[in-house]
PDB file of N, CA and C in Angstrom:
ATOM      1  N   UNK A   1     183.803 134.369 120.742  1.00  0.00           N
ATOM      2  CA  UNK A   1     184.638 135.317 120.039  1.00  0.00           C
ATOM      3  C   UNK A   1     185.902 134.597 119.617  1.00  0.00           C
ATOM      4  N   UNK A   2     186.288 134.947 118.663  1.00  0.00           N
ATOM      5  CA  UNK A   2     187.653 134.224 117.806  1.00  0.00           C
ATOM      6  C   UNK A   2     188.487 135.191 117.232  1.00  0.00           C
ATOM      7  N   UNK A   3     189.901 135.934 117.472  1.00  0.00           N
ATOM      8  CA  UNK A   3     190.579 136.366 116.611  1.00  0.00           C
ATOM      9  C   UNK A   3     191.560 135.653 115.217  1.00  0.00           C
ATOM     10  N   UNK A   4     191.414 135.847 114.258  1.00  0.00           N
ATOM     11  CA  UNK A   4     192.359 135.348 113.553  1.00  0.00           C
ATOM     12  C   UNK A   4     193.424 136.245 112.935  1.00  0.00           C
ATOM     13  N   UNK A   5     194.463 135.993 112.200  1.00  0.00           N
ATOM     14  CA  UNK A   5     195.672 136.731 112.380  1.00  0.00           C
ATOM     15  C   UNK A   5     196.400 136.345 111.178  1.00  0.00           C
ATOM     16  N   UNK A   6     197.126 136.698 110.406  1.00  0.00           N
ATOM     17  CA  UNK A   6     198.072 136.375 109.803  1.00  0.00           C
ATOM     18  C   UNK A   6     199.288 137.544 109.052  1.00  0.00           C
ATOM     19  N   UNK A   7     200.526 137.191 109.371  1.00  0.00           N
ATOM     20  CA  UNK A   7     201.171 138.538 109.465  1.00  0.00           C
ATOM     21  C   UNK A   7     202.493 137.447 108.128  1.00  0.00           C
ATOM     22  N   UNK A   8     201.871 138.117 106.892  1.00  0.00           N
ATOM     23  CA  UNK A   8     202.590 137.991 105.657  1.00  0.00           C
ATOM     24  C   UNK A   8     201.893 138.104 104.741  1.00  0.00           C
ATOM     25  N   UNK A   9     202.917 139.351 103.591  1.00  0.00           N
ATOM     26  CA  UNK A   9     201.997 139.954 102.749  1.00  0.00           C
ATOM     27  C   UNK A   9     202.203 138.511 101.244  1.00  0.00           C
ATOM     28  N   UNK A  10     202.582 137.476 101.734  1.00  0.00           N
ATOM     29  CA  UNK A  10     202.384 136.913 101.058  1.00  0.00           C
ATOM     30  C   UNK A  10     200.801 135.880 100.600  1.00  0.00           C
ATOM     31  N   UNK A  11     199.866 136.291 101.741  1.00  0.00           N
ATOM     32  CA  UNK A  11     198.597 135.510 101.255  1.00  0.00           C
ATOM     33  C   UNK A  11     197.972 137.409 101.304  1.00  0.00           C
ATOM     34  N   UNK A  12     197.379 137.531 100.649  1.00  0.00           N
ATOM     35  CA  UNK A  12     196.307 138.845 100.272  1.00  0.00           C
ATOM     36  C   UNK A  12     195.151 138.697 101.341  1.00  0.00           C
ATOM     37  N   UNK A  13     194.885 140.687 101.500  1.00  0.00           N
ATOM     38  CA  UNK A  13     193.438 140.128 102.713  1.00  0.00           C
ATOM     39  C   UNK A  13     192.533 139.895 102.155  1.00  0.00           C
ATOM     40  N   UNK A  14     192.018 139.716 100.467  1.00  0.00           N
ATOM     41  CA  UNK A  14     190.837 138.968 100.383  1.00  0.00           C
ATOM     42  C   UNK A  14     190.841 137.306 100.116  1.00  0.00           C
ATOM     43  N   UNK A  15     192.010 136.634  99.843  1.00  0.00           N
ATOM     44  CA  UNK A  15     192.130 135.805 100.345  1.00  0.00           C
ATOM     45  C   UNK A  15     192.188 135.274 101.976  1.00  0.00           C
ATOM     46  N   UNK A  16     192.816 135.891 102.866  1.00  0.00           N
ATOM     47  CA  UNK A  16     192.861 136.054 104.183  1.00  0.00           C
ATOM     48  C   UNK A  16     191.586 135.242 104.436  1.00  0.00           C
ATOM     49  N   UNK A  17     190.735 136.722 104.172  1.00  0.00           N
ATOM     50  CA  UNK A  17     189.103 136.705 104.623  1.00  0.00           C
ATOM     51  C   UNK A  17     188.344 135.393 104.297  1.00  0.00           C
ATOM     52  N   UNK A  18     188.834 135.430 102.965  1.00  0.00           N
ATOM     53  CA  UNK A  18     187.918 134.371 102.584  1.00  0.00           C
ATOM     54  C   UNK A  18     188.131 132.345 103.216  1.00  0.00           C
ATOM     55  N   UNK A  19     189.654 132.465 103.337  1.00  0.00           N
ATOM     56  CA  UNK A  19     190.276 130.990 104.160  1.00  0.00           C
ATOM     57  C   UNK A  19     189.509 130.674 105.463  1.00  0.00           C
ATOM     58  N   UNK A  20     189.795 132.180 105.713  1.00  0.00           N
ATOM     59  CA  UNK A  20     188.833 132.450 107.385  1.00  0.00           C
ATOM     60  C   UNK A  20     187.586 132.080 107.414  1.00  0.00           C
ATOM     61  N   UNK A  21     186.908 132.455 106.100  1.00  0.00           N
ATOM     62  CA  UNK A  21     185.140 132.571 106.164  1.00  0.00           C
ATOM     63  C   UNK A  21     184.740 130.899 106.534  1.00  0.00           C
ATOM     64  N   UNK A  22     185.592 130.670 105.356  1.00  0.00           N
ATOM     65  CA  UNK A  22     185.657 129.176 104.486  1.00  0.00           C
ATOM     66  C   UNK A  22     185.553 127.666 105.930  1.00  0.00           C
ATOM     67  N   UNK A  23     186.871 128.245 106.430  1.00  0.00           N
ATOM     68  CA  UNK A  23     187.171 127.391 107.869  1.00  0.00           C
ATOM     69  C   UNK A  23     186.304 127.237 109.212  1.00  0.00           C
ATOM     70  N   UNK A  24     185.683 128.656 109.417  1.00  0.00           N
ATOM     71  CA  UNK A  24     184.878 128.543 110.423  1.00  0.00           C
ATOM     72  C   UNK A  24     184.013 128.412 110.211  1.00  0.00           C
ATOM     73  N   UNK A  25     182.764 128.391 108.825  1.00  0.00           N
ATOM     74  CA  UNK A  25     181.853 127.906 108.600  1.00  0.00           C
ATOM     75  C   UNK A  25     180.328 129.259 108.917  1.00  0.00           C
ATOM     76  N   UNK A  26     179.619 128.769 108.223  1.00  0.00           N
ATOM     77  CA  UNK A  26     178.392 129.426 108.449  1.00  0.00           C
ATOM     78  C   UNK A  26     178.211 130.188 109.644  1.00  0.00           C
ATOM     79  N   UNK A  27     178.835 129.190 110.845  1.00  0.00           N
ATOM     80  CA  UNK A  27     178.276 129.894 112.372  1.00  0.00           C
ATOM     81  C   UNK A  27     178.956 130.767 113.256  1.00  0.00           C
ATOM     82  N   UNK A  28     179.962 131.367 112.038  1.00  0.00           N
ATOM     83  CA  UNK A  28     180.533 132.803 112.863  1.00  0.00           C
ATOM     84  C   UNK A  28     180.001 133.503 111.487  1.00  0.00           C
ATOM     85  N   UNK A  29     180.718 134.837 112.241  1.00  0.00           N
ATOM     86  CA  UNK A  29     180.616 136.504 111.577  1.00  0.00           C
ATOM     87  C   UNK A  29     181.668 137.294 111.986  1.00  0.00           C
ATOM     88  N   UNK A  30     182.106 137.742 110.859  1.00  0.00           N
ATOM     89  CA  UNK A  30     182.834 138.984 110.988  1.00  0.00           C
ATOM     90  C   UNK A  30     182.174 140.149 111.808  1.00  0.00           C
ATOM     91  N   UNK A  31     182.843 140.254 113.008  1.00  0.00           N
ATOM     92  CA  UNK A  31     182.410 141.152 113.811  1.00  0.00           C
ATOM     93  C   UNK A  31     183.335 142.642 113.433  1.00  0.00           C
ATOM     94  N   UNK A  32     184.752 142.544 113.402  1.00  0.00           N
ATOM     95  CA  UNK A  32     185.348 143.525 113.092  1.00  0.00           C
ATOM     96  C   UNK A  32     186.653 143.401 112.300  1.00  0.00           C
ATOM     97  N   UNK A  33     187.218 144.581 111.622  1.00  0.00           N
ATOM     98  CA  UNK A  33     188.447 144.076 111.253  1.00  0.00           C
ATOM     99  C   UNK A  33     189.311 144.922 111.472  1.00  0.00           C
ATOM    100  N   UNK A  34     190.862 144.946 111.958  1.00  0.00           N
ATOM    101  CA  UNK A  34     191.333 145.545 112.227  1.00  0.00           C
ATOM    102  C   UNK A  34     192.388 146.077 111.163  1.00  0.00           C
ATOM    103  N   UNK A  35     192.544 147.287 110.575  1.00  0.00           N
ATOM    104  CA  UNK A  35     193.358 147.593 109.500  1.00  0.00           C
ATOM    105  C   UNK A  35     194.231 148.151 109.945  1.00  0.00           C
ATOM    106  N   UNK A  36     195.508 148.390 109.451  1.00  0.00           N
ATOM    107  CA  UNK A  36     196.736 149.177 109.601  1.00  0.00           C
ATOM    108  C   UNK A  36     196.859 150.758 110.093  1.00  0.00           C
ATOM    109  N   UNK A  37     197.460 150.507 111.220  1.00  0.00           N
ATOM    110  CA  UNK A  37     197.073 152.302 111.936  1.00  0.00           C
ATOM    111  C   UNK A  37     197.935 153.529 110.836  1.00  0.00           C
ATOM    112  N   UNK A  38     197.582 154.476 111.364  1.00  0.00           N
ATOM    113  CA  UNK A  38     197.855 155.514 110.396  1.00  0.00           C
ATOM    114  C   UNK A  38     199.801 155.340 110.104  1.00  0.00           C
ATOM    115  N   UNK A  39     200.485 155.218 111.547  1.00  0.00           N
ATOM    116  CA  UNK A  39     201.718 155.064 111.209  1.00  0.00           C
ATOM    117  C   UNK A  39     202.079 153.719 110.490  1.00  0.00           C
ATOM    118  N   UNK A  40     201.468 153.531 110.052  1.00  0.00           N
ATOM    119  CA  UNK A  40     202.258 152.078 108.890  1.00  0.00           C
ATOM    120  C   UNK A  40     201.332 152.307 107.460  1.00  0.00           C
ATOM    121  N   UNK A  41     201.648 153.245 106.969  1.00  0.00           N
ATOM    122  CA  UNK A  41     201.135 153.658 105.806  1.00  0.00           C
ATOM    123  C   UNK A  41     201.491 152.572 104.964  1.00  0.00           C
ATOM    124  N   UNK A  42     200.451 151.594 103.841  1.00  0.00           N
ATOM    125  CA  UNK A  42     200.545 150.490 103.043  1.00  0.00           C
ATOM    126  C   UNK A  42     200.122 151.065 101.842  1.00  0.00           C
ATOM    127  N   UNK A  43     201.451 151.327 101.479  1.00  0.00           N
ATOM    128  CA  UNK A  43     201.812 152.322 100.161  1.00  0.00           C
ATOM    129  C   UNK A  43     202.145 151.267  98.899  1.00  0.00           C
ATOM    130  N   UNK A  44     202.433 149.999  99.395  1.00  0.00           N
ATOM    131  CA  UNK A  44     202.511 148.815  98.069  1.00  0.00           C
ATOM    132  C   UNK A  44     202.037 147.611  98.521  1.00  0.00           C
ATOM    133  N   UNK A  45     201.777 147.000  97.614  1.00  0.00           N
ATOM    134  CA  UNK A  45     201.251 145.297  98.435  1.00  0.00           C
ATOM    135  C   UNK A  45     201.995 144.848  99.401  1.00  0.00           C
ATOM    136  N   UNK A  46     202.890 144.684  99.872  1.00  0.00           N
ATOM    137  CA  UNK A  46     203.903 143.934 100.568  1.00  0.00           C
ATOM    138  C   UNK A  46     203.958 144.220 101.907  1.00  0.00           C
ATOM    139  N   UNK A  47     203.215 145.797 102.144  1.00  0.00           N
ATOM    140  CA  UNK A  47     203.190 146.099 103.443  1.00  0.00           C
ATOM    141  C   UNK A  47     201.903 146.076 104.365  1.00  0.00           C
ATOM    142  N   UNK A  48     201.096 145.499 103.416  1.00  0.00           N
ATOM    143  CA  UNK A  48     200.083 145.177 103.880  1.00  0.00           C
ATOM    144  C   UNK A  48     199.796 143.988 104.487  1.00  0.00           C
ATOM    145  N   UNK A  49     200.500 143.255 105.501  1.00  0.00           N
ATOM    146  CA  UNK A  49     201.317 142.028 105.834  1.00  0.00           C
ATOM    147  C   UNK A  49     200.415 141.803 107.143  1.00  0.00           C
ATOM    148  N   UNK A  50     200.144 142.389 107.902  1.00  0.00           N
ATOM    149  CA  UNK A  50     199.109 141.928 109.151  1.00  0.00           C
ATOM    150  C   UNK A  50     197.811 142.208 109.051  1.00  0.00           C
ATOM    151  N   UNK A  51     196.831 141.078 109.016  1.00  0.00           N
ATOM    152  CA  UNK A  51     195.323 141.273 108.852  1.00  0.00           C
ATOM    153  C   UNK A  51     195.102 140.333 110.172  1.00  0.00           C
ATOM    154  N   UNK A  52     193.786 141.251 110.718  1.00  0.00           N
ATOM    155  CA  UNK A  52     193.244 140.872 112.049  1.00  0.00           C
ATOM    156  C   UNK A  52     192.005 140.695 111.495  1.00  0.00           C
ATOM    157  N   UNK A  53     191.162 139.834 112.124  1.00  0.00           N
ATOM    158  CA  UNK A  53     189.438 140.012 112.078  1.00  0.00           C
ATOM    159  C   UNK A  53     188.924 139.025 113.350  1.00  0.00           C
ATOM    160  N   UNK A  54     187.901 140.192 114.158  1.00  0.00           N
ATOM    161  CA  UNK A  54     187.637 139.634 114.974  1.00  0.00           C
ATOM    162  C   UNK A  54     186.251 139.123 114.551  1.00  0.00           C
ATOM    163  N   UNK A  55     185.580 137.423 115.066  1.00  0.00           N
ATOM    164  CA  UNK A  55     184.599 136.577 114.587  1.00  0.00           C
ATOM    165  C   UNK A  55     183.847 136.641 115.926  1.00  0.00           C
ATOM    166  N   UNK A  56     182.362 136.774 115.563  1.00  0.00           N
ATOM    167  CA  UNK A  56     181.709 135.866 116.809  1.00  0.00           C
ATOM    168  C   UNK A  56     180.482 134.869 116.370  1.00  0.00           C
ATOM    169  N   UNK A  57     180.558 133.638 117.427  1.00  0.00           N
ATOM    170  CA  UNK A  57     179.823 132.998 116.784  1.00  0.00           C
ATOM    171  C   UNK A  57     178.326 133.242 116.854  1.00  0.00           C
ATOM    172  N   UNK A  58     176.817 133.205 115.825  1.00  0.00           N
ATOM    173  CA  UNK A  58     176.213 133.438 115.680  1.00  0.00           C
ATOM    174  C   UNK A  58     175.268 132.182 117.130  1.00  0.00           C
ATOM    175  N   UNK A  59     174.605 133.313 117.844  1.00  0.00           N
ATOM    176  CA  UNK A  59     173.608 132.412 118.575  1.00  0.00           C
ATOM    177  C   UNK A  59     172.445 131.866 118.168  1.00  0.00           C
TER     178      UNK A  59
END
């Protein structure tokens, strides 16, 4: 299992995702992702600043 993290709305989460995919290679998976709880409403790009995704590696 691997969390990755990055807290600035300056890289986008489909970039995020994709650096992530890119780096760990074929032999993980997006197991989950964690999005912004209800109290941090991401009402413009900028606040959309912490992306979580938890990976596991494929057996």
């Amino acid at each position: 299992m691997l969390v990755a993290a990055c807290c600035t709305s300056r890289i986008e989460r489909s970039q995020f995702d994709k650096v992530v995919a890119e780096t760990l290679g074929p032999g993980f998976e997006r197991e989950t992702v964690i999005t912004p709880e209800i109290d941090h409403p991401v009402g413009f790009p900028q606040a959309d600043y912490l992306k979580i995704g938890w990976y596991r590696k494929r057996a």
